[in-house]
Protein backbone atom coordinates (compact mmCIF):
# COMPACT_ATOMS: atom_id res chain seq x y z
CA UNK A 1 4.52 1.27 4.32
CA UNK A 2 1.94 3.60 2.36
CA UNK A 3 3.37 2.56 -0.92
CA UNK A 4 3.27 -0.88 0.24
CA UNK A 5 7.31 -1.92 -0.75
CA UNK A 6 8.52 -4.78 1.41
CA UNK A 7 9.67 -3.90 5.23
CA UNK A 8 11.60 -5.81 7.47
CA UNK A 9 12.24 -5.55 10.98
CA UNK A 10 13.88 -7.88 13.54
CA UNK A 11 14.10 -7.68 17.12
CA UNK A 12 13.73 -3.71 18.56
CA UNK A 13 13.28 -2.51 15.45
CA UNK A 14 9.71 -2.76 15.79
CA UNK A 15 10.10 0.36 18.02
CA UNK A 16 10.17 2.25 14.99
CA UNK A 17 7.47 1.19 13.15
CA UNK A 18 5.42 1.77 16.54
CA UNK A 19 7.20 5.53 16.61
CA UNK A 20 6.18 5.80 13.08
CA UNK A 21 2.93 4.85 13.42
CA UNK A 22 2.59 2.33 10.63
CA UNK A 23 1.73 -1.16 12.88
CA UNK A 24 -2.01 -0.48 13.49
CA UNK A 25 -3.65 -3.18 12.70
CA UNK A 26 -1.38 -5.32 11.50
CA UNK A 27 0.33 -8.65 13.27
CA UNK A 28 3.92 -8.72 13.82
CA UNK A 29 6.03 -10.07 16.57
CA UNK A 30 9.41 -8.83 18.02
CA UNK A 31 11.68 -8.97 20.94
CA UNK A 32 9.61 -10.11 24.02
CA UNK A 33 10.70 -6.65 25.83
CA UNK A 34 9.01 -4.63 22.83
CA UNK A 35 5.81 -6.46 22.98
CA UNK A 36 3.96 -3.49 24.90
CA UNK A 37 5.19 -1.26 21.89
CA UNK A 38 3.55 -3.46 19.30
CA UNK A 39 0.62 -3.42 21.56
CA UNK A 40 0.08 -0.20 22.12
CA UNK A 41 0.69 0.78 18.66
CA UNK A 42 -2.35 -0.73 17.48
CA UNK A 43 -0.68 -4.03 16.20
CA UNK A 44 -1.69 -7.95 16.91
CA UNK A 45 1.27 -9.07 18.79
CA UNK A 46 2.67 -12.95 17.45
CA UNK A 47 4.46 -14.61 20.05
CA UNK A 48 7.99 -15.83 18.91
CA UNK A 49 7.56 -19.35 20.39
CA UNK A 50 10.46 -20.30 19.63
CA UNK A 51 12.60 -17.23 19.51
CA UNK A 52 13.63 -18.09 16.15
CA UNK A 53 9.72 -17.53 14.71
CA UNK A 54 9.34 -15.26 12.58
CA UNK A 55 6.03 -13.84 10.60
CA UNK A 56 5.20 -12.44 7.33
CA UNK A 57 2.02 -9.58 7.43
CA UNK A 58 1.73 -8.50 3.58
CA UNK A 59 4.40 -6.21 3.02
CA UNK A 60 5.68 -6.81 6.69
CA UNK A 61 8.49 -9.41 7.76
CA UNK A 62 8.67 -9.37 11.31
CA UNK A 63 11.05 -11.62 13.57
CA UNK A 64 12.28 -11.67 17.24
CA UNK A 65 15.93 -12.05 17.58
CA UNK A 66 19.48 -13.01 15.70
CA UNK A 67 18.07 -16.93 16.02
CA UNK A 68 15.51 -16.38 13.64
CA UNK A 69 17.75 -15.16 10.48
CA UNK A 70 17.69 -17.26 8.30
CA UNK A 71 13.70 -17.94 8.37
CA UNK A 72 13.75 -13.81 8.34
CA UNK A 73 16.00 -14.14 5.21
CA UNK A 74 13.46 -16.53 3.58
CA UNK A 75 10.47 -14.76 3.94
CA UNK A 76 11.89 -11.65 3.20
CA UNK A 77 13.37 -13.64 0.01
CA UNK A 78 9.86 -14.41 -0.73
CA UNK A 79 8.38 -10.78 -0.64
CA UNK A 80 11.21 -9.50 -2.96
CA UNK A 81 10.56 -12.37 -5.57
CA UNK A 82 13.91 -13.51 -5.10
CA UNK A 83 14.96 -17.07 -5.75
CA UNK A 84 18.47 -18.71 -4.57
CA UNK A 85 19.80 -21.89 -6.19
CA UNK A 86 22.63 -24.26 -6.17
């Protein structure tokens, strides 16, 4: 996170960005249940309405659950400057 390099987390993973410290002050959403994680770690919580939602802070790609892959994918994608075509 210090060095600012993309980071992407989906569902509990959150967890360990809150155990690591490195959510304060930044918005991010994650699996309803972690929600008082992301809280107390300092972080504006996004709620994943629908589950699928998924959020882009700078360097940080957050998302909810499995549903929300391929819009994870994508916005990861984006951060990494990587373009898919057929």
């Amino acid at each position: 996170m210090e060095t600012k390099k993309p980071v992407a987390s989906i569902c509990h993973g959150q967890q360990i960005l809150s155990a690591a410290d490195v959510l304060k002050g930044r918005k991010c959403t994650a699996y309803p249940a972690v929600k008082l994680n992301v809280v107390l770690a300092g972080a504006t919580w996004l709620e994943p309405n629908p589950i699928d939602r998924c959020f882009t802070d700078g360097n940080l790609v957050t998302g909810a659950a499995w549903p929300g892959h391929p819009e994870f994918i994508s916005q990861l994608m984006v951060l990494l400057g990587v373009q898919v075509a057929f």
